[in-house]
Protein backbone atom coordinates (compact mmCIF):
# COMPACT_ATOMS: atom_id res chain seq x y z
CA UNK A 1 19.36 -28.93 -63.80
CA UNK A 2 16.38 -29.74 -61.15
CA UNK A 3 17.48 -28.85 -57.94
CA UNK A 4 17.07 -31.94 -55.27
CA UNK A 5 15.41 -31.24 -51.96
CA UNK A 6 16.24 -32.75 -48.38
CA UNK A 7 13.78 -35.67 -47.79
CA UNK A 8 14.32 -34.33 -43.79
CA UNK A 9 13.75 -30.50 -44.00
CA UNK A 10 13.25 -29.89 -47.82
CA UNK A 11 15.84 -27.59 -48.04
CA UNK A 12 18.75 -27.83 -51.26
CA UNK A 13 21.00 -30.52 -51.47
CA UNK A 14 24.63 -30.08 -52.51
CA UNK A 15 26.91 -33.25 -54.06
CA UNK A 16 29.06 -34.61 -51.75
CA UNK A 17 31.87 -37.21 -53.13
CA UNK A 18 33.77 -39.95 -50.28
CA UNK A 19 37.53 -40.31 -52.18
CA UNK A 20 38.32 -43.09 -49.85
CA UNK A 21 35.05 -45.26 -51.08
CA UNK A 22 36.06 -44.55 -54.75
CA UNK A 23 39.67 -45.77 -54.24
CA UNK A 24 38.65 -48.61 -52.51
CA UNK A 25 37.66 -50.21 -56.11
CA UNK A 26 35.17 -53.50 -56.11
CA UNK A 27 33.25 -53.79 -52.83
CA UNK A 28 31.54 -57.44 -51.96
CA UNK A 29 28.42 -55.99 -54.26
CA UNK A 30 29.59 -55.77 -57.08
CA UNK A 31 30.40 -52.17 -56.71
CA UNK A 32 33.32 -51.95 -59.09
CA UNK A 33 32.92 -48.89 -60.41
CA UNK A 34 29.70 -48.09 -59.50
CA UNK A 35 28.99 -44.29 -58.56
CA UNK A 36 29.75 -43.13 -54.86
CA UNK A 37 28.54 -39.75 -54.95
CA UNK A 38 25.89 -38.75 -52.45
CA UNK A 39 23.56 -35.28 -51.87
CA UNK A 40 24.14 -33.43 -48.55
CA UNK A 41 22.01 -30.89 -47.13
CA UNK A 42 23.86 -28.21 -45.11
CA UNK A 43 21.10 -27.45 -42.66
CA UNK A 44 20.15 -30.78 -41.05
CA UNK A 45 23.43 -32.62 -42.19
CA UNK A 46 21.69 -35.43 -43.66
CA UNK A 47 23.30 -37.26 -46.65
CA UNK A 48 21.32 -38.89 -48.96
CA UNK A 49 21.95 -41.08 -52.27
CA UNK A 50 20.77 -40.82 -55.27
CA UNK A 51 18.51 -44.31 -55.38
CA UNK A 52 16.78 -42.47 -51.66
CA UNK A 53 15.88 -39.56 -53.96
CA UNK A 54 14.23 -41.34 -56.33
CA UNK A 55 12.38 -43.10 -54.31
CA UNK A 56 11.28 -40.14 -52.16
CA UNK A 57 10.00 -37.68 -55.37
CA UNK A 58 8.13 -41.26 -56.26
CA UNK A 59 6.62 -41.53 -53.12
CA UNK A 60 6.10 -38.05 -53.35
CA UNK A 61 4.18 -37.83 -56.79
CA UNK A 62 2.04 -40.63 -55.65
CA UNK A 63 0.52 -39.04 -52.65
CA UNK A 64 0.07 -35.98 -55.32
CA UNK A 65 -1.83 -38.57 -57.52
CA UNK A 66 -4.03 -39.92 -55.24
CA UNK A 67 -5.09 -36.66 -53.64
């Protein structure tokens, strides 16, 4: 499995799950059960889902591209 960095200080990110948001059932978004689980890093504290990851090693790969 590909480890996922911190976006803030590219250090390892660790799963985090929120039980209370995944009890909470359909939110106003349609969010009936969609995934709440969300990557932490342990040194900054930032918390990050999955959708921001994506986006950041896209990002990422494009400035690789280009250069």
């Amino acid at each position: 499995m590909e480890k996922r960095m911190c976006l803030g200080c590219g250090d390892e990110l660790a799963m985090a799950f929120n039980p209370s948001e995944n009890a909470r059932g359909a939110s106003p978004g349609g969010g009936a059960g969609k995934s709440t689980s969300k990557w932490r890093c342990s040194t900054c504290g930032q918390v990050f889902t999955a959708e921001q990851l994506r986006a950041g090693k896209r990002a990422g790969a494009n400035v690789v591209e280009h250069t």
